[in-house]
Protein backbone atom coordinates (compact mmCIF):
# COMPACT_ATOMS: atom_id res chain seq x y z
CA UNK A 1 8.66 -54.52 12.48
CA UNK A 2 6.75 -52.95 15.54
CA UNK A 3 7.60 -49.13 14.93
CA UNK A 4 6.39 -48.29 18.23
CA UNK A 5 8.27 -50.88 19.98
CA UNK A 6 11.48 -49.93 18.23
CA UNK A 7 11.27 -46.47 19.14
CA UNK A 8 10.63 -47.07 22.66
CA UNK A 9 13.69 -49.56 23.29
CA UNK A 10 16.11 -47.79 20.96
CA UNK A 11 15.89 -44.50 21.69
CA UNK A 12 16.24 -41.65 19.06
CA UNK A 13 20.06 -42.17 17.93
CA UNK A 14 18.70 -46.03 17.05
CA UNK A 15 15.87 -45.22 15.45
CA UNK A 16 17.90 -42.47 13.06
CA UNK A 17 20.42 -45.24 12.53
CA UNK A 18 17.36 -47.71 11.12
CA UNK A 19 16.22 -45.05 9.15
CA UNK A 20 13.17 -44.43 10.69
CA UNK A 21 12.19 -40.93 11.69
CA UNK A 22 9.44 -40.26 14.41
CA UNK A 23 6.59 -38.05 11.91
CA UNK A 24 7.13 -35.23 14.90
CA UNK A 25 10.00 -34.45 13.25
CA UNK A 26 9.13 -34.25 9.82
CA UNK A 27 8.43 -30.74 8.50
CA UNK A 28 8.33 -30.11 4.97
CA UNK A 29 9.82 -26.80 3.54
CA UNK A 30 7.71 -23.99 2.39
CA UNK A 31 8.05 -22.22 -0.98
CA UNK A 32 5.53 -19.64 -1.78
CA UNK A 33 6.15 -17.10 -4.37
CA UNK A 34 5.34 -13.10 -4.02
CA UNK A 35 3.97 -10.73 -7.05
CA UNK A 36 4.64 -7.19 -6.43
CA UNK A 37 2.99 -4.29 -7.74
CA UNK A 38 6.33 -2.16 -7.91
CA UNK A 39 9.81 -2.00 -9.88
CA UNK A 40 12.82 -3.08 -7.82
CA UNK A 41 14.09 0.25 -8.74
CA UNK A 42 12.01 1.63 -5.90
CA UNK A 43 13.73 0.21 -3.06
CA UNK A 44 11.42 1.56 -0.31
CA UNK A 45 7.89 0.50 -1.27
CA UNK A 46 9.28 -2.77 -3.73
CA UNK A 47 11.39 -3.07 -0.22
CA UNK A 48 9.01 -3.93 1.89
CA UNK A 49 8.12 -7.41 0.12
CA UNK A 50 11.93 -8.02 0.67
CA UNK A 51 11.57 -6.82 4.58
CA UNK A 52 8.35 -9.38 4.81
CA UNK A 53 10.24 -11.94 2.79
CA UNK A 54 13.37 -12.03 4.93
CA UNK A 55 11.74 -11.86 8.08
CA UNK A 56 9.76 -14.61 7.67
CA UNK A 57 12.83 -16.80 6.50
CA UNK A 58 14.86 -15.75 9.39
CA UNK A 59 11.90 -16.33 12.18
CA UNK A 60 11.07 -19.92 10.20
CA UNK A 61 14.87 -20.97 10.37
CA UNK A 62 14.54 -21.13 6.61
CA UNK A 63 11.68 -23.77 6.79
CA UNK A 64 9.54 -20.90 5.28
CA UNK A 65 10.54 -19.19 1.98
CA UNK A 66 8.88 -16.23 -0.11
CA UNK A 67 10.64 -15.39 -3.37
CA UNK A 68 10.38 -11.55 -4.53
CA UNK A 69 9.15 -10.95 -8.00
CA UNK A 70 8.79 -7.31 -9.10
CA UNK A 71 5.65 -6.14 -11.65
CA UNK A 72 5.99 -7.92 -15.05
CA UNK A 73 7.81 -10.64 -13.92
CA UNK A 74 4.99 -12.82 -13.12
CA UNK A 75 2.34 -11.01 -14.20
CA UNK A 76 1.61 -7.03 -14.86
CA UNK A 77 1.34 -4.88 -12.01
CA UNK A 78 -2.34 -4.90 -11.84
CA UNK A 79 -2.93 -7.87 -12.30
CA UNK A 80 -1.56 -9.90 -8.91
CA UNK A 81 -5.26 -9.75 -7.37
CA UNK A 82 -5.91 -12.07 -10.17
CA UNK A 83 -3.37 -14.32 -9.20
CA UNK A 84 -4.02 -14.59 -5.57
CA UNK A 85 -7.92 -15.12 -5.90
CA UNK A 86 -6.85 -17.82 -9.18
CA UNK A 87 -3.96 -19.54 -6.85
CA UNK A 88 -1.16 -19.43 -9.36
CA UNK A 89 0.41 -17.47 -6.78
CA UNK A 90 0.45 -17.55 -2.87
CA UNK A 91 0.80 -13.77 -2.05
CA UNK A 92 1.01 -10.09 -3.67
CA UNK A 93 2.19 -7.10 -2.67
CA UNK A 94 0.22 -3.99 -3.63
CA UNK A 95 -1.85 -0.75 -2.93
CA UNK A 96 -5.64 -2.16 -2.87
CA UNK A 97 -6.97 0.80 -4.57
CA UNK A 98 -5.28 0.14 -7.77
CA UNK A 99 -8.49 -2.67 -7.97
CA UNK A 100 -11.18 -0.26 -7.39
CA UNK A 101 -12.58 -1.47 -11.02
CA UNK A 102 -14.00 -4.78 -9.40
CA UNK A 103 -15.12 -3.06 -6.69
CA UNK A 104 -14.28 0.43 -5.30
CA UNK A 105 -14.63 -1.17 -1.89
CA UNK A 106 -10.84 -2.08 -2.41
CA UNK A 107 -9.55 1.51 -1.94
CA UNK A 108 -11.07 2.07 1.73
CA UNK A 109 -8.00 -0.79 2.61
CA UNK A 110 -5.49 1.79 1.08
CA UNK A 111 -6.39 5.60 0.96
CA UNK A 112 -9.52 7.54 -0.61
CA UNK A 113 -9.38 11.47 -1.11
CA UNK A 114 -9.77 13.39 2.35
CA UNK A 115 -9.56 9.77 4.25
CA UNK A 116 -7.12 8.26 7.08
CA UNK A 117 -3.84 9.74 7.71
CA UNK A 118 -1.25 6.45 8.34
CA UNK A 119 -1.51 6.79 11.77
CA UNK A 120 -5.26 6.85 11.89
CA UNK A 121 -4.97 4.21 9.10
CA UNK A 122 -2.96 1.71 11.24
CA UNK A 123 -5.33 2.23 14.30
CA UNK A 124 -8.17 1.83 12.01
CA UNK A 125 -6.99 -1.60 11.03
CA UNK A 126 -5.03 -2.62 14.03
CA UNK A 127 -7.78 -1.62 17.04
CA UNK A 128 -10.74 -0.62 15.37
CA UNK A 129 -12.74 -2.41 13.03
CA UNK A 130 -10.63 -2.17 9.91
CA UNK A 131 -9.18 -5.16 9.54
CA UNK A 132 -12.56 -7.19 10.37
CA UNK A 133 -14.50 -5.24 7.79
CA UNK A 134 -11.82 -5.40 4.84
CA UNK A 135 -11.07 -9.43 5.67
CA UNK A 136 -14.89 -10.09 5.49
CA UNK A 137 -14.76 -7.96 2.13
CA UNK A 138 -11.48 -9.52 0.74
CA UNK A 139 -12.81 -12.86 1.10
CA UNK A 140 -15.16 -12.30 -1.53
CA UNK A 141 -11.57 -12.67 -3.71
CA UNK A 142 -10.33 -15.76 -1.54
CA UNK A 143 -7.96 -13.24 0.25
CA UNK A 144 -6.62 -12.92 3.65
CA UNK A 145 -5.09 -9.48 3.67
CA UNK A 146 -2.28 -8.14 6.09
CA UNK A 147 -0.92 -3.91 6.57
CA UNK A 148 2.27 -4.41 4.78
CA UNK A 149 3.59 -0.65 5.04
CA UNK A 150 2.19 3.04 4.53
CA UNK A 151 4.01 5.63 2.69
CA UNK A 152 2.64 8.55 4.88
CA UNK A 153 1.06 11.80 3.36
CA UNK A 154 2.09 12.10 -0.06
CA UNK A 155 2.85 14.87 -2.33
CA UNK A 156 0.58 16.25 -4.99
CA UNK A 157 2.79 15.35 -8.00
CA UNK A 158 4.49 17.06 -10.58
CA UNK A 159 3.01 19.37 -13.62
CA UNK A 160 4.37 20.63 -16.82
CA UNK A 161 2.64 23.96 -16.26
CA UNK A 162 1.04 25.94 -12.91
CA UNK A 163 -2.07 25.22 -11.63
CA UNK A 164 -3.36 28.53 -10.66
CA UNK A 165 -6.91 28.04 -10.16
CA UNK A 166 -9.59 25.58 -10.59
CA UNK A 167 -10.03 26.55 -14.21
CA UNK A 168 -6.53 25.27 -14.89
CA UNK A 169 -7.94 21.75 -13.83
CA UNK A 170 -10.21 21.64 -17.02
CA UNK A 171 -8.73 18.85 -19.85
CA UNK A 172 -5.44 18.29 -17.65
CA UNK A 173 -4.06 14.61 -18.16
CA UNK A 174 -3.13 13.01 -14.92
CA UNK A 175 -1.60 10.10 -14.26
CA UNK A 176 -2.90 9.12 -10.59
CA UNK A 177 -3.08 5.59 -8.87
CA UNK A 178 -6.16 4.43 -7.80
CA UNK A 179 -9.61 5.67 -6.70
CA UNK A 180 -8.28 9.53 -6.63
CA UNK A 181 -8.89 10.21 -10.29
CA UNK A 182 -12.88 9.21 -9.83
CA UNK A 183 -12.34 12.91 -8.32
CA UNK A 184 -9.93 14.18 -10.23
CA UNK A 185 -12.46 13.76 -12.89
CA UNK A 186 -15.43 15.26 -11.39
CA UNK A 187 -13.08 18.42 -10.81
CA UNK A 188 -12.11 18.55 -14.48
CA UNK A 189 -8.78 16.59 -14.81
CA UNK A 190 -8.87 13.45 -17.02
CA UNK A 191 -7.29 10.59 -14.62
CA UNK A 192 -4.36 7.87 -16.17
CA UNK A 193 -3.90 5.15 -14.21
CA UNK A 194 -0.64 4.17 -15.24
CA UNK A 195 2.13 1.79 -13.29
CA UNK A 196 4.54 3.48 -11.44
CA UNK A 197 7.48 2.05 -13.81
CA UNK A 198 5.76 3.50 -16.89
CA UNK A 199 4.85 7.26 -15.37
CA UNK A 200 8.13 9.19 -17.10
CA UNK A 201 7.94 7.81 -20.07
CA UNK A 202 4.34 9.16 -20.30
CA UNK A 203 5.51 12.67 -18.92
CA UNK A 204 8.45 13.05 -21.00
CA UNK A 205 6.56 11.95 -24.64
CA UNK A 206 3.69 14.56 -22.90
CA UNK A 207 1.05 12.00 -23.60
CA UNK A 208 -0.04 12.98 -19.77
CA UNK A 209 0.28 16.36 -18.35
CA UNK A 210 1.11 15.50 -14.75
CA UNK A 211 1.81 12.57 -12.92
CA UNK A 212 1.82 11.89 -9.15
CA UNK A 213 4.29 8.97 -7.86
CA UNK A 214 4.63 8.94 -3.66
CA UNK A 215 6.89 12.03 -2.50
CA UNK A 216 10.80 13.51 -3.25
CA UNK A 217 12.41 10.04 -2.39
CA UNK A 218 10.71 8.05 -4.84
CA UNK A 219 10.01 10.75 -7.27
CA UNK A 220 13.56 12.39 -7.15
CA UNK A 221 14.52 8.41 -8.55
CA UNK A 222 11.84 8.18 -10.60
CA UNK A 223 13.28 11.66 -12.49
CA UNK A 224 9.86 13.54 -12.67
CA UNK A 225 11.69 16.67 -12.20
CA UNK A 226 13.67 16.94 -15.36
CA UNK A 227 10.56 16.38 -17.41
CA UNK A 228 7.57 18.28 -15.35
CA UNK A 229 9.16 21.21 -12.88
CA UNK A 230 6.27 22.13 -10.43
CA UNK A 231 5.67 19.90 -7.67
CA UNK A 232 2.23 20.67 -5.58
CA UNK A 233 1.25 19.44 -2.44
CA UNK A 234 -0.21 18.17 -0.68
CA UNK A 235 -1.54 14.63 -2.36
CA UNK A 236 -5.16 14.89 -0.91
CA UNK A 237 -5.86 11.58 -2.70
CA UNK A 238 -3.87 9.75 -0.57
CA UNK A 239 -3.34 11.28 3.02
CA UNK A 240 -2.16 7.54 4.28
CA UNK A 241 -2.28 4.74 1.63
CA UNK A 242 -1.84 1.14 3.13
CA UNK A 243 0.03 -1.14 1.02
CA UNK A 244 -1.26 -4.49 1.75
CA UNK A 245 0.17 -8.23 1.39
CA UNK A 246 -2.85 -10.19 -0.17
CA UNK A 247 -3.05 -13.82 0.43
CA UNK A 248 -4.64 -16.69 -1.32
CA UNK A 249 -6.63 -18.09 1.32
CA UNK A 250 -6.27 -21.28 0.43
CA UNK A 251 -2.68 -21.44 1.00
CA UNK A 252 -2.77 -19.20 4.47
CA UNK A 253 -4.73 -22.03 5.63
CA UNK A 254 -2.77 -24.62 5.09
CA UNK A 255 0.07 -22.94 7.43
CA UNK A 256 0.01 -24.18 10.68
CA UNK A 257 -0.16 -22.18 13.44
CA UNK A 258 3.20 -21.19 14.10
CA UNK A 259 4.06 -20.14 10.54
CA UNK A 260 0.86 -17.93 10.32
CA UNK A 261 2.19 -16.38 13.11
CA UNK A 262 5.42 -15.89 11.38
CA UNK A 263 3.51 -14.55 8.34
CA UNK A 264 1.63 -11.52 10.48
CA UNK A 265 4.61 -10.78 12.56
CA UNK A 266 6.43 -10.20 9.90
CA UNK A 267 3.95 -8.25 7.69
CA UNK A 268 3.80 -6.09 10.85
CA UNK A 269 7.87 -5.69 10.89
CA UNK A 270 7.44 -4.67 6.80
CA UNK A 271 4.47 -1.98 7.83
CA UNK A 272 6.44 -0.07 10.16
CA UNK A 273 9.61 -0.33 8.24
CA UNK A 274 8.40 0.85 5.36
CA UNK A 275 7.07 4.48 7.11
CA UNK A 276 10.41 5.01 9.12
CA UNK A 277 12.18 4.70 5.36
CA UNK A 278 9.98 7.63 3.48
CA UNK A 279 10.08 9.81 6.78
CA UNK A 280 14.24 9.71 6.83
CA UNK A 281 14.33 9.91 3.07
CA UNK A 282 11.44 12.15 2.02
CA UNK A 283 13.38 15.39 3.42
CA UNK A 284 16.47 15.46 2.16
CA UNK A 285 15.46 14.21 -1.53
CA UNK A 286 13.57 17.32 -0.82
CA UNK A 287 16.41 19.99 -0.77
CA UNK A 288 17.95 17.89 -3.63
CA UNK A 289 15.10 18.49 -5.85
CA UNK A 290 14.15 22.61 -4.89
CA UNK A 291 17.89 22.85 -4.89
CA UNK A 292 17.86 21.54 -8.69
CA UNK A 293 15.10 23.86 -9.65
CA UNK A 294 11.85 22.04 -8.56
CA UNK A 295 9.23 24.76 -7.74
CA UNK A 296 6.92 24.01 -5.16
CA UNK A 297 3.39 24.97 -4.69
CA UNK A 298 -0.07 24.38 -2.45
CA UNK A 299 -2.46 23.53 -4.37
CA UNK A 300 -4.95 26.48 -4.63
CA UNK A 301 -7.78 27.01 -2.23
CA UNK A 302 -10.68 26.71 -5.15
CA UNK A 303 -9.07 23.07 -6.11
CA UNK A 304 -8.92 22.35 -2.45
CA UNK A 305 -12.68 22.98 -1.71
CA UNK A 306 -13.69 21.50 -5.03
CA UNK A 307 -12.20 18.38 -4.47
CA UNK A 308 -13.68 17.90 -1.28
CA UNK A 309 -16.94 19.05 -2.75
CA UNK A 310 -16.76 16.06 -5.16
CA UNK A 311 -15.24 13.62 -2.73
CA UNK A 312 -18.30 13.79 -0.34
CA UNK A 313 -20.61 14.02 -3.41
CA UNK A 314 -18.80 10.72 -4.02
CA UNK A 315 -19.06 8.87 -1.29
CA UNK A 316 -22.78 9.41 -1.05
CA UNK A 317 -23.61 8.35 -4.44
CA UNK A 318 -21.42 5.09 -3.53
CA UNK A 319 -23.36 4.45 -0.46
CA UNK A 320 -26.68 4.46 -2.45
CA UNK A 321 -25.48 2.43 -4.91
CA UNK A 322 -22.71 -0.32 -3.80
CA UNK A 323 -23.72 -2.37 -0.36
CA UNK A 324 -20.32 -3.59 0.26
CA UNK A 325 -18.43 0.09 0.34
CA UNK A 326 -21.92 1.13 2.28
CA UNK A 327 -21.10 -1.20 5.18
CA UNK A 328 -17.34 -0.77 5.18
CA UNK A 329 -17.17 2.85 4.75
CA UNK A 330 -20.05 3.69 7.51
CA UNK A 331 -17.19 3.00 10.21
CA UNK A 332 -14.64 4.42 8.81
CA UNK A 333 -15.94 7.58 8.16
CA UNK A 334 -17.13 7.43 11.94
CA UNK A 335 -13.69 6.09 12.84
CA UNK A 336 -12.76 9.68 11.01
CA UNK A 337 -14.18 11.88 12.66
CA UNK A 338 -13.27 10.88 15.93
CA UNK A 339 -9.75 10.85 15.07
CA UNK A 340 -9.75 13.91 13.46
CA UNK A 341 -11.35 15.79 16.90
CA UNK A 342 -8.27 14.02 18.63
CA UNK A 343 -5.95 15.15 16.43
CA UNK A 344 -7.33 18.67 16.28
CA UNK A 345 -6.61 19.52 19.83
CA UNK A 346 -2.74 17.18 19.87
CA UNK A 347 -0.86 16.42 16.36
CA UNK A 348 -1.96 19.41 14.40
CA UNK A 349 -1.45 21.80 17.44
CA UNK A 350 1.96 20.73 17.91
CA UNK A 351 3.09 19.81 14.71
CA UNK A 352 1.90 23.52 13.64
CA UNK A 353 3.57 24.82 16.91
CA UNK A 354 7.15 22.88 16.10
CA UNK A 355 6.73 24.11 12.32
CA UNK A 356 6.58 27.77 13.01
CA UNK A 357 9.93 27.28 14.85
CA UNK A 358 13.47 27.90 14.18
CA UNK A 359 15.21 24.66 14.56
């Protein structure tokens, strides 16, 4: 049978009734699946998986589908950077510094002490030279990486007993995500990295002595306050952590062009989304918990300065010693101080102005 000819003379309706299909119109369904970093229990940072997931179903027609699996039900929470460079899964959701073990180049694409703020984050990776910089660095892993949501400023966590000064700093057991607790250390505190499902457990049996989460939304679930009752601020660690979506590159490739469209607009819905959540949730959790008996506290000045101390201490050390975090972090400390003179003289003005108000 001439294939050609018979589409030509019978039209479409014939050729469906022969049971021949022009290839145009073939498109196979997609089926990727998605290890998260976070219990579904948290329903604004697990939530954005399920925001990116959804959106990209919807905007495929359902041509294009990402299953949702929360940490430990594919593989531990820590360990989904494994499975996207392996390829026994397509995608992961996750805060990059939690991998600062293979390389502490990783937590520049999330937050470092004294570093972005979201906004300056998002314009870092969006119009500067972020997202170039951490894609030539990710690639190392056979990932293509995507903003997929920031959780804004961040409190300072929650401690059995005060922190008064910098002595009180000495021996304390931590629990704190990512790259922060290479500080922590240097100011005294011993660092736990521990997965944000197992934190309470760890505070209520006191095997840590603190433990820092996100902020009141996430926390307040979480229950830190019935187990530690002072809550500091602010979380210098982690002045705008990006969560990322991390994708094998392999499979990214194979998309065509269309459905790696649908794949960044959708990340890009998911990053947004996920901000807008913690700023409508974060206050009111707020007056829940001081209402309950949370006592809140800056941290002292002496901790402040110390920390920063060590951070900077850090950084140079890093840049001596590790190429890849040299190259990455030259702009983005650059890209820092420029926004920081901006934000001097706009943000901080106002925000400071509106604060001191009685609205």
């Amino acid at each position: 049978m001439d294939r050609r000819l018979l589409i030509k003379n019978a039209g479409l309706a014939g050729v469906l009734a022969a049971g021949v299909a022009p290839a145009v119109h073939a498109q196979t369904a997609i089926r990727w699946r998605l290890a998260s970093s976070f219990p579904k229990s948290l329903d604004t940072i697990y939530g954005a998986a399920e925001t990116f997931s959804k959106a990209v179903k919807a905007m495929s027609g359902g041509k294009f589908e990402i299953s949702v699996h929360a940490a430990g039900e594919l593989m531990p929470a820590f360990g989904v950077v494994d499975g996207v460079q392996q390829g026994s899964i397509e995608c992961a959701h996750t805060a990059p510094y939690y991998f600062f073990g293979k390389d502490e180049t990783f937590a520049l694409g999330c937050a470092i002490p004294f570093g972005l703020n979201s906004r300056q984050m998002t314009a870092w990776m969006y119009e500067g030279n972020g997202m170039k910089l951490m894609r030539e660095f990710y690639a190392k892993f056979n990932i293509v990486n995507f903003p997929g949501g920031n959780t804004g400023a961040q409190m300072g966590g929650w401690y059995r007993k005060e922190i008064k000064s910098l002595a009180d700093m000495k021996g304390l057991k931590i629990r704190i995500g990512g790259f922060g607790g290479k500080v922590i250390e240097r100011i005294g505190g011993v660092p736990q990295n521990i997965p944000g499902g197992e934190i309470y457990q760890a505070l209520e049996k006191g095997t840590i002595d603190a433990a820092e989460w996100v902020g009141p939304y996430d926390d307040q679930k979480l229950g830190f306050n019935k187990v530690a009752p002072n809550y500091y601020y602010p979380g210098w660690w982690e002045g705008g952590p990006e969560l990322d979506f991390f994708i094998n590159n392999k499979a990214f490739e194979a998309l065509s062009p269309e459905n790696k469209a649908i794949v960044e607009a959708a990340a890009a819905q998911a990053h947004s989304d996920m901000q807008a959540k913690y700023d409508a949730r974060n206050p009111g959790a707020l007056k829940q918990l001081v209402g309950a008996g949370t006592k809140l506290h800056p941290f002292p000045k002496d901790v402040m300065n110390a920390a920063f101390k060590a951070a900077m201490g850090l950084y140079e050390e890093l840049n001596a010693k590790n190429e890849n975090w040299r190259k990455v972090y030259a702009d983005y400390s650059k890209f820092r101080a420029e926004q920081n003179l901006w934000f001097r003289f706009t943000e901080a003005t106002f925000d400071r102005f509106m604060q001191e108000q009685k609205l």
